[in-house]
Every structure is written in structure tokens, then in C-alpha cells.
N, C-alpha and C. Protein backbone atom coordinates (compact mmCIF):
# COMPACT_ATOMS: atom_id res chain seq x y z
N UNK A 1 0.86 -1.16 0.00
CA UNK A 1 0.00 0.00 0.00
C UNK A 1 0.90 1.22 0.00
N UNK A 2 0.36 2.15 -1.03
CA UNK A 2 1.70 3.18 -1.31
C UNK A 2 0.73 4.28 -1.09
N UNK A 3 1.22 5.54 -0.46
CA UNK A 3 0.78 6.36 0.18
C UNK A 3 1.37 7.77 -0.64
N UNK A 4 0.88 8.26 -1.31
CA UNK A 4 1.81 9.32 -2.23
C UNK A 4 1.12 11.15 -2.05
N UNK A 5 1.67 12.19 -2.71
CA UNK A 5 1.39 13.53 -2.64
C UNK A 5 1.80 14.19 -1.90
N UNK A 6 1.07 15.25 -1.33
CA UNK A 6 1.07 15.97 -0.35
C UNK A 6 0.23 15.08 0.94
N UNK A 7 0.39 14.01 0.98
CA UNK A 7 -0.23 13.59 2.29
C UNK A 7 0.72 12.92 3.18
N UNK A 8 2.05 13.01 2.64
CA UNK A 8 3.24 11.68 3.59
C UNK A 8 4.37 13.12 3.71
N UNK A 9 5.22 12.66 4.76
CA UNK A 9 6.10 13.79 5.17
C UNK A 9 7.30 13.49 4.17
N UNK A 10 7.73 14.78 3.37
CA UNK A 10 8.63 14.45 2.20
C UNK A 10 9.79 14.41 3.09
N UNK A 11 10.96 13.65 1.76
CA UNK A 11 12.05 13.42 1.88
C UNK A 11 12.48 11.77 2.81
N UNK A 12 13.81 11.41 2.20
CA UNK A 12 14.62 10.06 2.52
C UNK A 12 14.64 10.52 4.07
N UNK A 13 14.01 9.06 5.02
CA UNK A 13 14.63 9.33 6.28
C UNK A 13 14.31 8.12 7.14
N UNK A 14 15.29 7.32 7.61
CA UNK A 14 14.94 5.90 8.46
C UNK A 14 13.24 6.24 9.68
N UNK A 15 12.77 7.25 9.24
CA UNK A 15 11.41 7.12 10.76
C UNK A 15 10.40 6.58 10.20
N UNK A 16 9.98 6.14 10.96
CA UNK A 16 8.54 5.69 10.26
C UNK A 16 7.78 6.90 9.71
N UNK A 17 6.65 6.56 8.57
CA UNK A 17 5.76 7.66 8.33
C UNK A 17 4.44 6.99 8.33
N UNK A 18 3.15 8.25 8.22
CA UNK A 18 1.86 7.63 8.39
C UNK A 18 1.32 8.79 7.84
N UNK A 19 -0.12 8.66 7.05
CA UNK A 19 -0.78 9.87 6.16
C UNK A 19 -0.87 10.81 7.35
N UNK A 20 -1.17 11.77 6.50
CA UNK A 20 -1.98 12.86 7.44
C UNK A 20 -2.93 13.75 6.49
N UNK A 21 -4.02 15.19 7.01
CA UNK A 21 -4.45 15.77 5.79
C UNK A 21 -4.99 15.25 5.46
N UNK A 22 -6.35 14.25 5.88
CA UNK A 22 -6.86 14.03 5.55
C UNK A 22 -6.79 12.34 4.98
N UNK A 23 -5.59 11.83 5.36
CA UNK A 23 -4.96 10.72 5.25
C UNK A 23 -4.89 10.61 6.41
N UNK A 24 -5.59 10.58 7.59
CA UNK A 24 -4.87 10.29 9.13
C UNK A 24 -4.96 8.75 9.20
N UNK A 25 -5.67 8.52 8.46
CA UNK A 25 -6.47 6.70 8.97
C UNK A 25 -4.95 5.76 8.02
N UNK A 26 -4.62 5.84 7.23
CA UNK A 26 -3.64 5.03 6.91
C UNK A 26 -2.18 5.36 7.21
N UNK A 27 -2.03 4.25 8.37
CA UNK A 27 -1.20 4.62 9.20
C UNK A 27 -1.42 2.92 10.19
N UNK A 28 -0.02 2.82 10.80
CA UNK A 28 0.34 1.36 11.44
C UNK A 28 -1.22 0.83 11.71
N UNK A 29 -1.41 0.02 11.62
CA UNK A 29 -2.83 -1.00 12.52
C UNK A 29 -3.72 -0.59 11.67
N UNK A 30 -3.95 0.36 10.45
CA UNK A 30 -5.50 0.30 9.92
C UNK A 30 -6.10 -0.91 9.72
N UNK A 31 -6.88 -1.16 9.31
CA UNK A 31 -7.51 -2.24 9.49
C UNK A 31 -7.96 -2.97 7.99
N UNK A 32 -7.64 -4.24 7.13
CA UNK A 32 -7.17 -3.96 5.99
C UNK A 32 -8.35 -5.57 5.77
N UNK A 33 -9.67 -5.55 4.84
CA UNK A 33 -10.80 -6.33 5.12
C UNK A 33 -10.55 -6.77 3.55
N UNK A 34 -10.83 -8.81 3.89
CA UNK A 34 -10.88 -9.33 2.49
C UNK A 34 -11.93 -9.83 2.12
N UNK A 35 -12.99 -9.18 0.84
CA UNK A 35 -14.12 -9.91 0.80
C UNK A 35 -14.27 -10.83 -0.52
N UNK A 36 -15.08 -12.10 -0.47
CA UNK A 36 -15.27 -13.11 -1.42
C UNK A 36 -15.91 -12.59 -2.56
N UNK A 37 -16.09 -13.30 -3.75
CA UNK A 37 -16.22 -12.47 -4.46
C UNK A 37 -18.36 -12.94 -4.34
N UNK A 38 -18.54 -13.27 -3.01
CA UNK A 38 -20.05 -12.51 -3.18
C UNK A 38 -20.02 -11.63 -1.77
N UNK A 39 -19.23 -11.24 -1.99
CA UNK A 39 -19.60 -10.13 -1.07
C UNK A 39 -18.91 -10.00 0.33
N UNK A 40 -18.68 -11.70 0.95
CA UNK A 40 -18.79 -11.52 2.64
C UNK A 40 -17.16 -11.66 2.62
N UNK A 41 -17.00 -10.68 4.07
CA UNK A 41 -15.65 -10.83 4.60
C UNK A 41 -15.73 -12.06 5.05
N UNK A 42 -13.88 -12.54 4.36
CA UNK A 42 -13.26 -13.73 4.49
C UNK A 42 -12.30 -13.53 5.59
N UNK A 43 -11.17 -12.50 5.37
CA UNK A 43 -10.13 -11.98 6.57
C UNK A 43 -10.03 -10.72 6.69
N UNK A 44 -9.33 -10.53 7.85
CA UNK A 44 -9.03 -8.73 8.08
C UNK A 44 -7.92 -9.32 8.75
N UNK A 45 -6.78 -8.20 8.60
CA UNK A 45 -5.34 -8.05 8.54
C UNK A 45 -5.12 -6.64 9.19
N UNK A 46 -4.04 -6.28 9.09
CA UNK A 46 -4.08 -4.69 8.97
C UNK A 46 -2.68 -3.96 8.16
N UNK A 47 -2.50 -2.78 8.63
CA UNK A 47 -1.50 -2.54 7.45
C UNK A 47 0.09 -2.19 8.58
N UNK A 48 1.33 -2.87 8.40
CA UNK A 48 2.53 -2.85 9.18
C UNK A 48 2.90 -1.02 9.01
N UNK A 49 4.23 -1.08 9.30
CA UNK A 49 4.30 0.14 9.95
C UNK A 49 5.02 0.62 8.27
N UNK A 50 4.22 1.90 8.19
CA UNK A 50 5.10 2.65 7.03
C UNK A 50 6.65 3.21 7.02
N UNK A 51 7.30 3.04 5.61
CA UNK A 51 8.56 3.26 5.39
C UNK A 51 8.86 4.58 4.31
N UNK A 52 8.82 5.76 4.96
CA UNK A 52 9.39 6.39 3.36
C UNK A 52 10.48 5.98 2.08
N UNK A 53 10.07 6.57 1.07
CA UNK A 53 10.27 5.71 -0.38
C UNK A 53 9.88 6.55 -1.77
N UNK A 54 11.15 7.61 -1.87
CA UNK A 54 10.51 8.36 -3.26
C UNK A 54 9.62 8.82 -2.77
N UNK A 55 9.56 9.89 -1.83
CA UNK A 55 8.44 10.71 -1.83
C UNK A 55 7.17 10.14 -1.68
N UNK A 56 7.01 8.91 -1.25
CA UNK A 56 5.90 8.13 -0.78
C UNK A 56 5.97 7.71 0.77
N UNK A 57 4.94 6.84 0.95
CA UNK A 57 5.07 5.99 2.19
C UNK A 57 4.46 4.92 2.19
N UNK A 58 5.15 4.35 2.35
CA UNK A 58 4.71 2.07 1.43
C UNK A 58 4.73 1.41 2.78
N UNK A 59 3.32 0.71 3.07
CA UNK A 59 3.12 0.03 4.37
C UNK A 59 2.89 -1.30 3.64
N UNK A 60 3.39 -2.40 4.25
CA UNK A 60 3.26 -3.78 3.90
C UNK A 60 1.57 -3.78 4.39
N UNK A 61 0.92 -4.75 3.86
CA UNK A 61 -0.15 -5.51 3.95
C UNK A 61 0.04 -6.70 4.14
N UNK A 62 -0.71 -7.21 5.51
CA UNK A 62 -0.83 -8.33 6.05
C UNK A 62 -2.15 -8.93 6.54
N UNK A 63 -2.53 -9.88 5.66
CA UNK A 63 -4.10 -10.63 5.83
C UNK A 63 -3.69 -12.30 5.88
N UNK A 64 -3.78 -12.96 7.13
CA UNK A 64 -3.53 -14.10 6.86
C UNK A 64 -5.12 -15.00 6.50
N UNK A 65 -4.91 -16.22 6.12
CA UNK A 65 -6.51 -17.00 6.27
C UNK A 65 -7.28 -16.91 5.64
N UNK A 66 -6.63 -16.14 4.11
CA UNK A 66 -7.64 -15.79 3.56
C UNK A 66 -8.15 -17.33 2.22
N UNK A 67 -9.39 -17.55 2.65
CA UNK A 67 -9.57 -19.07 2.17
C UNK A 67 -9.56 -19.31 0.60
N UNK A 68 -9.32 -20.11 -0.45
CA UNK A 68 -9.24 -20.42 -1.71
C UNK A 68 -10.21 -20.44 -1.89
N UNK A 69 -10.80 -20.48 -3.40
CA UNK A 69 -12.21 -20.68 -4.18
C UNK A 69 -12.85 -19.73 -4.52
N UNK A 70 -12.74 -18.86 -4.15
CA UNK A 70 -13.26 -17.57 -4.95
C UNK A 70 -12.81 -17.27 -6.09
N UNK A 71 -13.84 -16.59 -6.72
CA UNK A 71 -13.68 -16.20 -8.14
C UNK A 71 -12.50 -14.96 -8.37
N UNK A 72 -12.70 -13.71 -7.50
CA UNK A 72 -11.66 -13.06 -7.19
C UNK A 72 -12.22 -12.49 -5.62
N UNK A 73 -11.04 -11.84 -5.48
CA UNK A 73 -11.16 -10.96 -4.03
C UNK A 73 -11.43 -9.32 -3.86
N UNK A 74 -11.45 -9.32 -3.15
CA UNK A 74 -11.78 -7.30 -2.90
C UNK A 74 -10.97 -7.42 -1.94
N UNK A 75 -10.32 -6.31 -1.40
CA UNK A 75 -9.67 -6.52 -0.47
C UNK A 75 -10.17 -4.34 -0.22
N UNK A 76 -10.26 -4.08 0.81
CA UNK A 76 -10.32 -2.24 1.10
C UNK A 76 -9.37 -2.19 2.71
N UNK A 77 -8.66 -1.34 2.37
CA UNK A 77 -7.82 -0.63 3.80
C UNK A 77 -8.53 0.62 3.97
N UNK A 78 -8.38 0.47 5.52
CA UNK A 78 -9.69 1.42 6.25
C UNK A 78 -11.09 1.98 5.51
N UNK A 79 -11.31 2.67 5.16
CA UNK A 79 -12.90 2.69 4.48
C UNK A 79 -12.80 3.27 3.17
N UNK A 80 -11.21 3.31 2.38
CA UNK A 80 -10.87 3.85 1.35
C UNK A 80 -11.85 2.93 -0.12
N UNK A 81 -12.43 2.03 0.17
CA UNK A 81 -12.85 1.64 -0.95
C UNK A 81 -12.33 0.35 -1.57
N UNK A 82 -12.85 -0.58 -2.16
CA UNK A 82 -12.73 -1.56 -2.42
C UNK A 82 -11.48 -2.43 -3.89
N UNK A 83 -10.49 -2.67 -3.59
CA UNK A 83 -10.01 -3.21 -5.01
C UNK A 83 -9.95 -4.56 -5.27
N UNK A 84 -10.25 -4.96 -6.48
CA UNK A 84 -10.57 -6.10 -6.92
C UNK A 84 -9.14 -7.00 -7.28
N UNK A 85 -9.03 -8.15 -6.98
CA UNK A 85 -7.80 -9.03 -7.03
C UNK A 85 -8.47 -10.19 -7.82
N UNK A 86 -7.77 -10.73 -8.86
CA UNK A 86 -7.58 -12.43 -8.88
C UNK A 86 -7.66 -13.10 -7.83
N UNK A 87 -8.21 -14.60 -8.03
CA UNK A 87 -7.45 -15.77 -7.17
C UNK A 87 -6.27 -15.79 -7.63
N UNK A 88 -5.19 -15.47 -8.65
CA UNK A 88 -4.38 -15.97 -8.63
C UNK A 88 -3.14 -14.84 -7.67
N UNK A 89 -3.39 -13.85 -8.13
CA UNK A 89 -2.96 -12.75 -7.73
C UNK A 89 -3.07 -12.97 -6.02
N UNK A 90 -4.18 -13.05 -5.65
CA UNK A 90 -4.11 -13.53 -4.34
C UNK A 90 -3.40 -14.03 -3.68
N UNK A 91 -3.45 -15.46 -4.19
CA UNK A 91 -3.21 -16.63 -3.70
C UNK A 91 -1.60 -16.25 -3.52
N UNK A 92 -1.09 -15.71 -4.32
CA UNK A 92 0.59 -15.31 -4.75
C UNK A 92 0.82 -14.09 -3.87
N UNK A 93 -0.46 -13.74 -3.03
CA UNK A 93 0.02 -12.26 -2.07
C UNK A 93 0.70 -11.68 -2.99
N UNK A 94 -0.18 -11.14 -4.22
CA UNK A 94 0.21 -9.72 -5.45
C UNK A 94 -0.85 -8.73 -5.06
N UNK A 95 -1.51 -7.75 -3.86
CA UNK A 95 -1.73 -6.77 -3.88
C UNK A 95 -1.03 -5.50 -3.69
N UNK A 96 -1.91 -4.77 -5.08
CA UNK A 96 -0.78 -3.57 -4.35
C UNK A 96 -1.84 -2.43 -4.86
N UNK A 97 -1.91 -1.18 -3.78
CA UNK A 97 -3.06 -0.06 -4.06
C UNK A 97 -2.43 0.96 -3.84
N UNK A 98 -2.17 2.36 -4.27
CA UNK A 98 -2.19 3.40 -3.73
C UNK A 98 -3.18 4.70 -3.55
N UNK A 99 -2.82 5.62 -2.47
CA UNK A 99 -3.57 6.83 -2.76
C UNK A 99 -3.27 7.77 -2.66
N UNK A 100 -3.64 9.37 -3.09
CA UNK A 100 -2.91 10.09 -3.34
C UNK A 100 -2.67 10.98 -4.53
């Protein structure tokens, strides 16, 4: 999850970062929900601690349990809205979203 604009504190620097501006919610522990592809949450995860990166801020995503057989997945961090995944993509832990 890549965090970009005027919402992450610019410039290279070992501290952690987290949105702000309106970005306050993505940031360590949001809360990161996987739904089947009819609809119902399968897992919730949340998002690890952000790293600045090129003027961004890239937090790993972590959802374990999330069960096979679906057609594809949705996966949304905090109430930003829903993105659509493959099973295969899934299954291979290939998400990746930004905002910004």
C-alpha cells in the first residue's frame, strides 16, 4: 500500500511515516478487510508500519486465512474503498493499491 502527494512527510529518512491531511487513517494498525467475491468478509489483517520511499510511504499488507475458491477478491484498507484481485494474484500475495 503506497501512500503518495502531499499527504506523507517528504524526503529520505529511516522514521517511520503515516498519512496525514486528511490521510490520518492510513497509518500502522488500519484495518485492511478481504471480501469473497459474493460479497462476505473472508479476513481482516491490517497494514505494518510505514517506510518512506521516493516521496511516498509504502506500508506492507498483512491478511492471513484468507480461504481459496473464490472467483476473485476485494480486499479495502480502512474505508478507502474496495479493489478487486484475482485468485491468482491472491493466492501469490500480489496486492498492491495506492492513494494520493
Amino acid at each position: 500500500m503506497t501512500l503518495t502527494g502531499d499527504n506523507v512527510p517528504s524526503g529520505e529518512t529511516s522514521e517511520d511515516c503515516t498519512g496525514y491531511s486528511g490521510f490520518d487513517d492510513i497509518a500502522k494498525g488500519a484495518g485492511v478487510t478481504v471480501y469473497d467475491s459474493a460479497g462476505k468478509v473472508v479476513a481482516t489483517g491490517s497494514l505494518g508500519t510505514g517506510k518512506p520511499k521516493s516521496a511516498a510511504c509504502v506500508f506492507p499488507v498483512s491478511v492471513a486465512g484468507v480461504p481459496e475458491g473464490s472467483k476473485f477478491y476485494q480486499v479495502e484498507v480502512s474505508h478507502r474503498g474496495k479493489i478487486t484481485v484475482s485468485s491468482a494474484e491472491a493466492k501469490a500475495g500480489r496486492f498492491a493499491a495506492s492513494l494520493g
